[in-house]
Protein backbone atom coordinates (compact mmCIF):
# COMPACT_ATOMS: atom_id res chain seq x y z
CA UNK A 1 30.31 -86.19 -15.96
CA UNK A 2 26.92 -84.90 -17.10
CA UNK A 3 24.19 -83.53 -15.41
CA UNK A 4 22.21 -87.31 -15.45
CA UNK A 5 24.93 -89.06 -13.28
CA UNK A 6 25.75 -85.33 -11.42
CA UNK A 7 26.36 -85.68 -7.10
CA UNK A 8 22.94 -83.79 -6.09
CA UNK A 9 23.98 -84.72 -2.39
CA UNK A 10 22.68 -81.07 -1.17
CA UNK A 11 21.74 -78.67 -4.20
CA UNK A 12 22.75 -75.74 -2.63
CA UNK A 13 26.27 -76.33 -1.66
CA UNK A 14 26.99 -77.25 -5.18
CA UNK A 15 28.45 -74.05 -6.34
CA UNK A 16 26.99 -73.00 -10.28
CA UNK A 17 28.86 -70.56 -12.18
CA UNK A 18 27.07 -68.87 -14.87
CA UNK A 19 28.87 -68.86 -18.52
CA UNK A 20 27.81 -65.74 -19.65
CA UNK A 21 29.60 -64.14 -23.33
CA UNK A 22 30.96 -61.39 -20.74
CA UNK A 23 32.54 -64.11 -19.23
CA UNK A 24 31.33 -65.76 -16.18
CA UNK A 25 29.86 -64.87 -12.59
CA UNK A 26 29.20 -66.79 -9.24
CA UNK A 27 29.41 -68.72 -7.73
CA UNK A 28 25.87 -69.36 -6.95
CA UNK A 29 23.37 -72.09 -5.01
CA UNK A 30 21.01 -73.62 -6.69
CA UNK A 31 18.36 -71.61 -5.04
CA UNK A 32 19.87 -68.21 -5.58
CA UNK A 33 19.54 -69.62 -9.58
CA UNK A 34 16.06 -70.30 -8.92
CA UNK A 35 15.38 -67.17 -7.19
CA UNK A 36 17.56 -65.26 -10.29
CA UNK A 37 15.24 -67.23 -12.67
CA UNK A 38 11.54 -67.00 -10.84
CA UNK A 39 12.55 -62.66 -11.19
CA UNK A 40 13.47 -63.19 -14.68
CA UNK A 41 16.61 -62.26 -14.29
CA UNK A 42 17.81 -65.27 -15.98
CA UNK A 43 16.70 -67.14 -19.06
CA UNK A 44 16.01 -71.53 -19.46
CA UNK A 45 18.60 -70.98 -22.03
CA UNK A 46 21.58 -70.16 -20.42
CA UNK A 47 24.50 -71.73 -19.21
CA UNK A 48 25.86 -72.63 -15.92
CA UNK A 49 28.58 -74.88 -14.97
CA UNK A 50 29.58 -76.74 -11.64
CA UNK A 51 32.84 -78.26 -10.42
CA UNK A 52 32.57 -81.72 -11.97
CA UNK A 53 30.57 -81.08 -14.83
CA UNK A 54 32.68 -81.69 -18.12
CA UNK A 55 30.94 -78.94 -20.17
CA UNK A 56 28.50 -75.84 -19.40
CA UNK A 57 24.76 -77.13 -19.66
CA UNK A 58 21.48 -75.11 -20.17
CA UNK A 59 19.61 -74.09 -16.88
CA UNK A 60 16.63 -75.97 -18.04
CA UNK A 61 18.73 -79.23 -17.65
CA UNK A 62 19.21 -78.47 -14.34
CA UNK A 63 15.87 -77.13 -13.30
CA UNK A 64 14.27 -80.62 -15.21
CA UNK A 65 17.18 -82.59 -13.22
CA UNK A 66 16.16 -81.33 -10.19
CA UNK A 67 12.24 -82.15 -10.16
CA UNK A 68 11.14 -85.26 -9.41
CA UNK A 69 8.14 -85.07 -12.69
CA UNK A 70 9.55 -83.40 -15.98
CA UNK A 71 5.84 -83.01 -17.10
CA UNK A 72 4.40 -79.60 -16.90
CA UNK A 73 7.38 -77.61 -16.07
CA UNK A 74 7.42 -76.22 -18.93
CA UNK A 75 3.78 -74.95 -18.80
CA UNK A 76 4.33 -73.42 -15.26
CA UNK A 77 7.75 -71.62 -16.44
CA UNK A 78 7.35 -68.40 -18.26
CA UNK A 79 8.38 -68.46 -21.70
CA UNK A 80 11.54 -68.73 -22.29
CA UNK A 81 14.00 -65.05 -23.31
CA UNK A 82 15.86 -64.64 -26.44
CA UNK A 83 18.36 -67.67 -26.86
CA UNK A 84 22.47 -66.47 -26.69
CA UNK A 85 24.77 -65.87 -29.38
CA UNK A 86 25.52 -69.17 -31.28
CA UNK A 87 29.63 -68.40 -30.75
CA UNK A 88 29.25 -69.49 -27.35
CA UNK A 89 27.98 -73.50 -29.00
CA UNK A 90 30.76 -73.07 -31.58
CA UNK A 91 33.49 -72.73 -28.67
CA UNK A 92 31.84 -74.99 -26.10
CA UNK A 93 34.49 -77.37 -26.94
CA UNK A 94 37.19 -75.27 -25.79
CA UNK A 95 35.14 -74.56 -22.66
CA UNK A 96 38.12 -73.43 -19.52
CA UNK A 97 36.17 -74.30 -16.28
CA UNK A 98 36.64 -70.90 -14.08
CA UNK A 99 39.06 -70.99 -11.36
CA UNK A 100 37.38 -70.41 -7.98
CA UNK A 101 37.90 -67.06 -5.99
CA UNK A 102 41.40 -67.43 -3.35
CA UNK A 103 39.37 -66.36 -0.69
CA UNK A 104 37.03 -69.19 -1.23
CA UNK A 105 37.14 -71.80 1.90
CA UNK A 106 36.15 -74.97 2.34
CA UNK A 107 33.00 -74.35 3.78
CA UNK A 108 30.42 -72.73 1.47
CA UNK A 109 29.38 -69.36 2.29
CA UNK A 110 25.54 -69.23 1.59
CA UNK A 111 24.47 -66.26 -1.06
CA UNK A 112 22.38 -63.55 1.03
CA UNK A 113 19.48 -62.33 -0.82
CA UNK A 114 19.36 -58.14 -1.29
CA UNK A 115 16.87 -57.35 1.90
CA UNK A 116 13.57 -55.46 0.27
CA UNK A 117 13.35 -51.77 1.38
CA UNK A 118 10.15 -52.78 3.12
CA UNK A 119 10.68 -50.62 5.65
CA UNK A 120 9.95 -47.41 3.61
CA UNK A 121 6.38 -48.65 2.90
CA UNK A 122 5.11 -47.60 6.73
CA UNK A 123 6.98 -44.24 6.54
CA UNK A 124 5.19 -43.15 3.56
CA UNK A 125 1.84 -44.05 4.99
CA UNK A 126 2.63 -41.99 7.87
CA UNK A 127 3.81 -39.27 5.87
CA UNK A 128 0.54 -39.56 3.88
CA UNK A 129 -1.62 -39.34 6.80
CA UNK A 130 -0.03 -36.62 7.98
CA UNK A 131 0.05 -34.68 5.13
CA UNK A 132 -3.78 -35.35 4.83
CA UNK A 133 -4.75 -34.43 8.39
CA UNK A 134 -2.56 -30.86 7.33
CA UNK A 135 -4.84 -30.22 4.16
CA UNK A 136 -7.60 -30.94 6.12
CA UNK A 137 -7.08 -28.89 8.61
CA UNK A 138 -6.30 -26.27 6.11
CA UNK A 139 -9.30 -26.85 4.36
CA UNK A 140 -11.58 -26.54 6.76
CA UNK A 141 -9.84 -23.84 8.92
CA UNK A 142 -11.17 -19.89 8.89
CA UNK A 143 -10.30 -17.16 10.01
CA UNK A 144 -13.00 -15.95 12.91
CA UNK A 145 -13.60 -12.27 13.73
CA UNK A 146 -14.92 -11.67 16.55
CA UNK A 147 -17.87 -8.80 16.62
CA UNK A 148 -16.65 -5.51 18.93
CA UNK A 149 -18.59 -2.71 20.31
CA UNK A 150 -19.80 -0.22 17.70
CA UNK A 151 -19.29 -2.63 14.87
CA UNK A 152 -23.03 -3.76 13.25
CA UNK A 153 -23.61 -7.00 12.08
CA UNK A 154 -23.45 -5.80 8.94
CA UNK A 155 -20.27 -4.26 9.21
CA UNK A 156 -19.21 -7.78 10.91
CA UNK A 157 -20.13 -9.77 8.11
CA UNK A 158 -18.27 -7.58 5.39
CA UNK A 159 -15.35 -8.10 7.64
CA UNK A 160 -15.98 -11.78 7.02
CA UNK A 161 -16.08 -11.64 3.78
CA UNK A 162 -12.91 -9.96 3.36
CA UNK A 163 -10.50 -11.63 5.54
CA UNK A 164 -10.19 -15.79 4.71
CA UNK A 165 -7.97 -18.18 6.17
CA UNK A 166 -4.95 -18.62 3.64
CA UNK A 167 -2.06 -20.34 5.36
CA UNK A 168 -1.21 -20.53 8.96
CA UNK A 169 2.62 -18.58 8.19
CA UNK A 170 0.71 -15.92 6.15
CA UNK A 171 2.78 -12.67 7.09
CA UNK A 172 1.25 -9.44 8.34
CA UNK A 173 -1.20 -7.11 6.18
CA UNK A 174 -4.00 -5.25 7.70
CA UNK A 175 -7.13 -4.39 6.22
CA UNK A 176 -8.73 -1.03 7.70
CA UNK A 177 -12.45 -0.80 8.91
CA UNK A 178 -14.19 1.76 11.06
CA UNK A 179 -17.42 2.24 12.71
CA UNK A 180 -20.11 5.16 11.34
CA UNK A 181 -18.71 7.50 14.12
CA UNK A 182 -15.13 6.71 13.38
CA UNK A 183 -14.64 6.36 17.27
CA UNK A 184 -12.19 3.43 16.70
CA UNK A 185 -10.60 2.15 14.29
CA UNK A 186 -9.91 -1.53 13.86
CA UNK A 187 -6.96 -3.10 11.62
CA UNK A 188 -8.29 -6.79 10.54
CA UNK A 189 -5.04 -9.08 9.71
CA UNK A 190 -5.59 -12.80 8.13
CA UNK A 191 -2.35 -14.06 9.39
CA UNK A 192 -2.21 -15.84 12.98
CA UNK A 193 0.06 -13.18 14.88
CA UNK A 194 0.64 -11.88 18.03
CA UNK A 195 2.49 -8.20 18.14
CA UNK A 196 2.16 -4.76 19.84
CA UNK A 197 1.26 -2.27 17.13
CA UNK A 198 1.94 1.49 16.31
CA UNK A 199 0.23 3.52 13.89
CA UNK A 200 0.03 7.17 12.67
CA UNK A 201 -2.21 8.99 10.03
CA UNK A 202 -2.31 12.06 7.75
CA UNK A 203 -5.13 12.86 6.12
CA UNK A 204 -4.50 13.71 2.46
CA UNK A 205 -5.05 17.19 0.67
CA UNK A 206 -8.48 16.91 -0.87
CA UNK A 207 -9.60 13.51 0.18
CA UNK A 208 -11.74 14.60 3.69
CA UNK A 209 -15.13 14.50 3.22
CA UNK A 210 -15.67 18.19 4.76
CA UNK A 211 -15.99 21.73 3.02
CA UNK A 212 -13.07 23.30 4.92
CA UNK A 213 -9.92 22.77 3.57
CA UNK A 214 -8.05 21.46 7.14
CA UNK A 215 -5.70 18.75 8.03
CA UNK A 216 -5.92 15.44 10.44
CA UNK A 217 -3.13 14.19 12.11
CA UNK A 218 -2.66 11.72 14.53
CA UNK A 219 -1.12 8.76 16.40
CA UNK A 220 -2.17 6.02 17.89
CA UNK A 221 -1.17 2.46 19.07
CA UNK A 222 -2.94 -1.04 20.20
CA UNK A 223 -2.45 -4.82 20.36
CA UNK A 224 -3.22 -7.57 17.19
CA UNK A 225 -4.61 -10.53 18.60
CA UNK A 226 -7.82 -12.82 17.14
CA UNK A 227 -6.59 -10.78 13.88
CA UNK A 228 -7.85 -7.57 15.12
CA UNK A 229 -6.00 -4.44 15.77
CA UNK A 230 -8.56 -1.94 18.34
CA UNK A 231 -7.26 1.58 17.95
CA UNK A 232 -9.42 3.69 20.43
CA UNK A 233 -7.19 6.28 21.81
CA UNK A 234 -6.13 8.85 19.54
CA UNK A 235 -3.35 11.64 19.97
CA UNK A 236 -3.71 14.78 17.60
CA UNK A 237 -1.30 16.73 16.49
CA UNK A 238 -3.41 18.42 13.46
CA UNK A 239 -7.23 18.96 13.89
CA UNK A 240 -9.14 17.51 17.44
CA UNK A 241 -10.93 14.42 15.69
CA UNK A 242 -11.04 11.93 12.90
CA UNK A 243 -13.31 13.31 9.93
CA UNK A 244 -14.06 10.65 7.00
CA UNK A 245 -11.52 10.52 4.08
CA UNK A 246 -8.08 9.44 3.04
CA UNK A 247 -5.26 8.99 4.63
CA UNK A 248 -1.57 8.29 4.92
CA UNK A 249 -0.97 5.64 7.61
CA UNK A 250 2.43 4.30 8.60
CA UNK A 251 1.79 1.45 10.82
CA UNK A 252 4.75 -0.38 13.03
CA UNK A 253 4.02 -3.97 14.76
CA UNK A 254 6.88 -5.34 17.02
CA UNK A 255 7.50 -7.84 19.25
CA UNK A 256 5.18 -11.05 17.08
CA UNK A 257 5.67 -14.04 18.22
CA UNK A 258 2.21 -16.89 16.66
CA UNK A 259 -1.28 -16.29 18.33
CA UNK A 260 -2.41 -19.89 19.21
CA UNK A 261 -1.92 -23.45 19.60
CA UNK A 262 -2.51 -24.87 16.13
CA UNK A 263 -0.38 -22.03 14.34
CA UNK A 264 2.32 -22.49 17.05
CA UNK A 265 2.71 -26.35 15.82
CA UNK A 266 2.22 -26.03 12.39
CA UNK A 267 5.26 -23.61 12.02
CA UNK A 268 7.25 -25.19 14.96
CA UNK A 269 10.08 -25.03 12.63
CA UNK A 270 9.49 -21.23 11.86
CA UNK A 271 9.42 -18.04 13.65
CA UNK A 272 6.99 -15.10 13.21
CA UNK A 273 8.05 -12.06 11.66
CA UNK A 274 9.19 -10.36 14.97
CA UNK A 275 9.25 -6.58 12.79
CA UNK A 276 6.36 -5.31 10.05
CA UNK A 277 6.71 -1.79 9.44
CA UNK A 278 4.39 -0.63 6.09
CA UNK A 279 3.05 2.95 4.77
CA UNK A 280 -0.37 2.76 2.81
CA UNK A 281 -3.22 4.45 1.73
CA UNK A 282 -6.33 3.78 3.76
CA UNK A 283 -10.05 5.11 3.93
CA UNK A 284 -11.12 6.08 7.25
CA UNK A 285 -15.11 5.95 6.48
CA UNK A 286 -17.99 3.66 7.99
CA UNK A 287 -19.65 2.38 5.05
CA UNK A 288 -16.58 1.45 3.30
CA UNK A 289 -14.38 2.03 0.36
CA UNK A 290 -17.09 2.49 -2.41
CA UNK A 291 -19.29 4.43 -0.79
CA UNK A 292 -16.60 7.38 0.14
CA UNK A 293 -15.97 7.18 -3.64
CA UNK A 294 -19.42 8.38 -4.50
CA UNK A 295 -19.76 10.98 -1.31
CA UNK A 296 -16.30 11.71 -2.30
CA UNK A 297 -17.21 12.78 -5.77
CA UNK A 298 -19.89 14.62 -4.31
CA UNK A 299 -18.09 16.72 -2.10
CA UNK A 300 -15.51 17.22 -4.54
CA UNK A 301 -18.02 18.91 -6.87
CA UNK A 302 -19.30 20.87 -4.37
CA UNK A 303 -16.20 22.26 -3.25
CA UNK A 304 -15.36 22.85 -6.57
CA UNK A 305 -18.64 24.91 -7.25
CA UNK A 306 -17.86 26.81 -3.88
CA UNK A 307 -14.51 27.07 -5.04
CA UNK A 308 -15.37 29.13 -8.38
CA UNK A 309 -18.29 31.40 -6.13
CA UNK A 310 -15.39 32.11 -3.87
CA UNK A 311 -13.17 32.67 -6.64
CA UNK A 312 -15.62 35.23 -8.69
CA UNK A 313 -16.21 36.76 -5.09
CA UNK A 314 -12.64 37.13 -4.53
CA UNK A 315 -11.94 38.63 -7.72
CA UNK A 316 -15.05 40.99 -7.49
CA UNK A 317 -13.82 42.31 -4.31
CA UNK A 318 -10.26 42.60 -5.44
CA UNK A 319 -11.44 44.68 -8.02
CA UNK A 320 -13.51 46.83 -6.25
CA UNK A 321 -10.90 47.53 -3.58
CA UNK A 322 -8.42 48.42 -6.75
CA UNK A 323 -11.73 50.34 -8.12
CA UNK A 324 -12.28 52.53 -4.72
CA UNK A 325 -8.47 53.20 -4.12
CA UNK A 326 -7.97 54.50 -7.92
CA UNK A 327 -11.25 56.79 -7.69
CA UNK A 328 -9.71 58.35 -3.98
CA UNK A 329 -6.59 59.02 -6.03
CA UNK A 330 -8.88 60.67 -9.01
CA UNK A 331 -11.14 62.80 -6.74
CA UNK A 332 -7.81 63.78 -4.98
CA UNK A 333 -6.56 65.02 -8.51
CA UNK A 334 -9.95 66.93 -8.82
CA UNK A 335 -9.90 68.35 -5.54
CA UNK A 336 -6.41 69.60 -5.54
CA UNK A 337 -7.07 71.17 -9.30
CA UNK A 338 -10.21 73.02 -7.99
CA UNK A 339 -7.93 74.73 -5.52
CA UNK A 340 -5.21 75.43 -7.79
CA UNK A 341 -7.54 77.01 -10.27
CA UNK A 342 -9.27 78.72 -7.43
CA UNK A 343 -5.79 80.15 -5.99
CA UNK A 344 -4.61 81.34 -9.28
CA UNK A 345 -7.40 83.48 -10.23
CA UNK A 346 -7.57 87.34 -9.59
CA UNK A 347 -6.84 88.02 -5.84
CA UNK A 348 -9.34 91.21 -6.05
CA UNK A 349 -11.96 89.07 -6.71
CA UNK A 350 -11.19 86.01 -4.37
CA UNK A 351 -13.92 87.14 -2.13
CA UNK A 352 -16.44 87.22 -4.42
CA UNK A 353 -15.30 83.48 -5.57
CA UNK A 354 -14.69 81.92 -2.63
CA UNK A 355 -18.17 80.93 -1.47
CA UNK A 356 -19.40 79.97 -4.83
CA UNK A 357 -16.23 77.30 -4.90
CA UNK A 358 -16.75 76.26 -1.49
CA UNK A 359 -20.43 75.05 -2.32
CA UNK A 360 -18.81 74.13 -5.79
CA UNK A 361 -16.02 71.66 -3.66
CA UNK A 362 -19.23 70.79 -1.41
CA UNK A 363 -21.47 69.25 -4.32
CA UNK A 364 -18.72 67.55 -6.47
CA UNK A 365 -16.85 66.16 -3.66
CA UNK A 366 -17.64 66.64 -0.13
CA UNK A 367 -20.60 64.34 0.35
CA UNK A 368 -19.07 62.04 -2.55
CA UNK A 369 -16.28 61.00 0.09
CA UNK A 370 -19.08 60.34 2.78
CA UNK A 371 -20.75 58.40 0.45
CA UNK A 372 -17.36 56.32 0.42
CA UNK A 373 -16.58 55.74 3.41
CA UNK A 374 -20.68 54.72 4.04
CA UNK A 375 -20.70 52.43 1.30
CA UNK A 376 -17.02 51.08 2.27
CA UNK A 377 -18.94 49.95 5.86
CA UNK A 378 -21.61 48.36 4.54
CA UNK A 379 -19.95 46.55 1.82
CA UNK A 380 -17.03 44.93 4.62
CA UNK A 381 -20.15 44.13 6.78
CA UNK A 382 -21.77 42.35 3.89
CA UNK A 383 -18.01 40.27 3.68
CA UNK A 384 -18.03 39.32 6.94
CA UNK A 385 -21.40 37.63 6.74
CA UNK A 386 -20.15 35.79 3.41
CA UNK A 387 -18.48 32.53 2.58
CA UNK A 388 -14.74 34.61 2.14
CA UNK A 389 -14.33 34.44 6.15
CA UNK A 390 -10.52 34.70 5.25
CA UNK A 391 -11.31 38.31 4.15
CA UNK A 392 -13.67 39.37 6.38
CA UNK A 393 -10.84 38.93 9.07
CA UNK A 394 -8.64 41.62 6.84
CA UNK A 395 -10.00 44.70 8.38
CA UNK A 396 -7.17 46.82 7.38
CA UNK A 397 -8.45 46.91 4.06
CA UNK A 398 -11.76 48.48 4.93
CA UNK A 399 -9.99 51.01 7.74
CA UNK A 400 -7.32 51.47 4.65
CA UNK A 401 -10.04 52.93 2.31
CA UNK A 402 -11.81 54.68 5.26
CA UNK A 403 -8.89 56.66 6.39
CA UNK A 404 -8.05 57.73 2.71
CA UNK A 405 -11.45 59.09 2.29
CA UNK A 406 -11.44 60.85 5.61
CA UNK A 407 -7.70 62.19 4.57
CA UNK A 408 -8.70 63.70 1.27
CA UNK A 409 -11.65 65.22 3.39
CA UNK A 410 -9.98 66.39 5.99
CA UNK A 411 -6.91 68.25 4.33
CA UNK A 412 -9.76 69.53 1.71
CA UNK A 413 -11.90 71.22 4.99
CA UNK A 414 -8.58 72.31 6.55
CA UNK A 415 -7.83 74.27 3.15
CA UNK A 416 -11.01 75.74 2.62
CA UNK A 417 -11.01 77.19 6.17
CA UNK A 418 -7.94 78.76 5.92
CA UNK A 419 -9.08 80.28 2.93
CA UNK A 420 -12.15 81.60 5.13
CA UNK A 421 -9.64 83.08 6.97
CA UNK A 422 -7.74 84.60 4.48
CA UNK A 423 -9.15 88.47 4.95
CA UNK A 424 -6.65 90.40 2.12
CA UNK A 425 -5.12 88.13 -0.04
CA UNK A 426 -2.61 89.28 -2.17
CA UNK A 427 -0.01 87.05 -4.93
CA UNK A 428 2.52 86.58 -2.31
CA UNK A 429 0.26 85.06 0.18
CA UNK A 430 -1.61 82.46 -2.22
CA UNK A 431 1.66 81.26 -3.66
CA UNK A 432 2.73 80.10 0.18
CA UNK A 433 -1.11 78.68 0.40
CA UNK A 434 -0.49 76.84 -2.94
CA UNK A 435 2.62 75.78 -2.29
CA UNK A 436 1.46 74.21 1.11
CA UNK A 437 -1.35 72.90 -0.47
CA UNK A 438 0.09 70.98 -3.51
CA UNK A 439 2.66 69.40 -0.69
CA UNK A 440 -0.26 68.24 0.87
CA UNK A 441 -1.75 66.70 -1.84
CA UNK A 442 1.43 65.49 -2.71
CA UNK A 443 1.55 63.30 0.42
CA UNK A 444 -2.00 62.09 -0.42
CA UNK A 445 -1.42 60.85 -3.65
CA UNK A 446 1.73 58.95 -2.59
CA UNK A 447 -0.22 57.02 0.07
CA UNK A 448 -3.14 55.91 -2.01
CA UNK A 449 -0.61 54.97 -4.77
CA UNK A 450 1.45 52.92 -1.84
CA UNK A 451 -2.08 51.58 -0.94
CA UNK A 452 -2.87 50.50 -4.49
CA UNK A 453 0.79 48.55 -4.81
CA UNK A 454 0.12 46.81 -1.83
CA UNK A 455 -3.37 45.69 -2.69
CA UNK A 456 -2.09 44.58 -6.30
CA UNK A 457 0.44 42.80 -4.14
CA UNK A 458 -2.02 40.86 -1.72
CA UNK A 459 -3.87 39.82 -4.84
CA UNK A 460 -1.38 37.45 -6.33
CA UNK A 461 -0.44 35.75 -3.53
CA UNK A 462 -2.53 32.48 -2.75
């Protein structure tokens, strides 16, 4: 039977079988072929067979079989696809009609199309829309600071300008800013964040704006909401207030859980950091970073100017403590050789000499050691009216070169007066005056010399 004089009784319960050169597939309805051949999944030139037919017979047949005008099909059906191996013509003859599948019934069992993934089309416009609605929210969110006692507009707007809206999960950094009187200090944070806050500061060796070297320390603690930390209560440990500079700050904030309804849904899925703990650097100075540069470099210079005038001070009056203490010791030495050369001359005449050294010891030395300790009070009240404050509290130095003075006067006088006393002196009795008088001296010497260690001593240490 050929397809001219084929049973079309109902076109799809005819079951086609397609005679491909892997072998053969179906069966199918006429319609699934159609549907198989309208999304070019099959070509005009290939073969299909049905139960009846006596040989395989091109699709086209069919499809021409099937219309009721052959003209124009051709034109409406795309062009036909490359044309199969000639093998299959050459064993067409010996054609084996395939053997239908066991579990094949009677009735036919209609071929169900593959259903479309339509369904996926709504989902991603949904999932567009959303995802547009998020960037525009993101685009056209900021972060608003809200303007606090103390803080000047312009101080507000540089705030502004230095905090921007990011991303609503943006963790925790703070940015520090203070008013001209460093009353408060606020902590500016571009995240969306709700958490109790700690903080503590040390100011840094050389970075405070001040003349003094002193420390700053301090604790204090606060809230972060609407991005702003308000530190206005401030416990000292070091110093009793904040002076402009550097400083160390260790900062704790606890407890976070998202400041807001729009950050709350747009991490729904994500907690807060509930712990930020960070140590920094920060600049505790009204008009901001780059202006304590320049006032810092200032300063600086200053106190280094002061420093070298202090230092040449310093050193000047080191030396002339060191200077007064070694001429004591010297005028000692000439003191206690006058009497020793006195003392050894000829007892007959010591009567006749003894006024003559007396006014001698008067002129040479006497009113050279009241000269000392005069100039020694003047010069310690000129100190105490200088920059060296540190030394003008050191009074022992000035009472130390006081009492040596007084010393060397006083055992000189008490000498001399015994020698007034003296009313026949003979070898014996000088040697005993001698004697005593060189253990005197003796005693002297070692205490200005002790004096002139410690001094040396003082000196080095910083």
């Amino acid at each position: 039977m050929t397809v001219s004089n084929f049973n079309w009784a109902d076109k799809n319960s005819v079951r086609w079988f397609l005679i491909l050169p892997t072998g053969h597939e179906g069966p199918y309805s006429q319609n699934d072929l159609e549907n198989l051949f309208s999304s070019n999944k099959l070509g005009l030139d290939v073969k299909v067979w049905a139960e009846g037919l006596e040989s395989p017979v091109p699709l086209k047949e069919l499809f021409l079989k099937s219309m009721d005008e052959e003209e124009g099909i051709e034109d409406e059906l795309p062009p036909p696809l490359p044309e199969l191996p000639t093998e299959e013509e050459e064993n067409q003859n010996d054609f084996v009609p395939p053997s239908l599948p066991e579990t094949e019934t009677q009735e036919e069992r209609p071929i169900r199309p593959k259903r479309r993934l339509t369904f996926l089309f709504p989902l991603l416009l949904v999932f567009l829309f959303a995802f547009g609605i998020r960037e525009w929210i993101r685009s056209s969110e900021e972060v608003k600071i809200q303007r606090y006692p103390r803080m000047s507009m312009e101080l507000h707007q540089r705030i502004q300008e230095n905090v921007k809206f990011d991303r609503w999960d943006r963790e925790i950094f703070f940015k520090e800013f203070t008013p001209p009187d460093l009353s408060q200090i606020w902590l500016v944070n571009a995240g969306f964040q709700h958490c109790q806050v700690e903080g503590s500061f040390n100011s840094i060796s050389g970075k405070l704006l001040s003349s003094e070297e002193m420390g700053v320390a301090f604790t204090t603690k606060g809230e972060l909401k609407n991005h702003v930390v308000v530190f206005d209560e401030f416990k000292f440990s070091q110093g009793s207030k904040i002076i402009p500079g550097m400083y160390e700050m260790s900062v704790k904030a606890y407890r976070c859980d998202w400041d807001g309804i729009l950050p709350t849904l747009a991490n729904r899925f994500r907690a807060p950091q509930k712990t930020y703990e960070a140590k920094t650097t920060v600049i505790l100075y009204g008009e901001g970073p780059e202006a304590f540069q320049k006032v810092l470099a200032e300063v600086t210079q200053k106190k280094y100017e002061a420093d070298l005038r202090e230092k040449r001070i310093k050193d000047q009056f080191w030396d002339d403590l060191q200077q007064k203490l070694q001429t004591l010791l010297a005028i000692s030495l000439q003191i206690e050789q006058t009497f020793v050369d006195f003392i050894d001359g000829n007892p007959a005449t010591f009567s006749r000499r003894l006024e003559p050294m007396i006014q001698d010891y008067t002129t040479k030395f006497g009113q050279f050691l009241t000269n000392i300790v005069t100039a020694n009070e003047e010069y310690f009240s000129k100190i105490k009216r200088s920059e060296l404050r540190e030394l003008a509290l050191r009074k022992d130095y000035e009472e130390m070169v006081r009492l040596l003075a007084k010393d060397t006067g006083f055992i000189s006088m008490r000498f001399i007066e015994d020698l007034q006393k003296t009313k026949k002196p003979n070898k014996a009795l000088l040697a005993q005056k001698k004697k005593a008088l060189l253990q005197d001296f003796a005693k002297l010497k070692e205490r200005i010399n002790q004096r002139i260690i410690e001094v040396t001593e003082d000196r080095s240490k910083p």
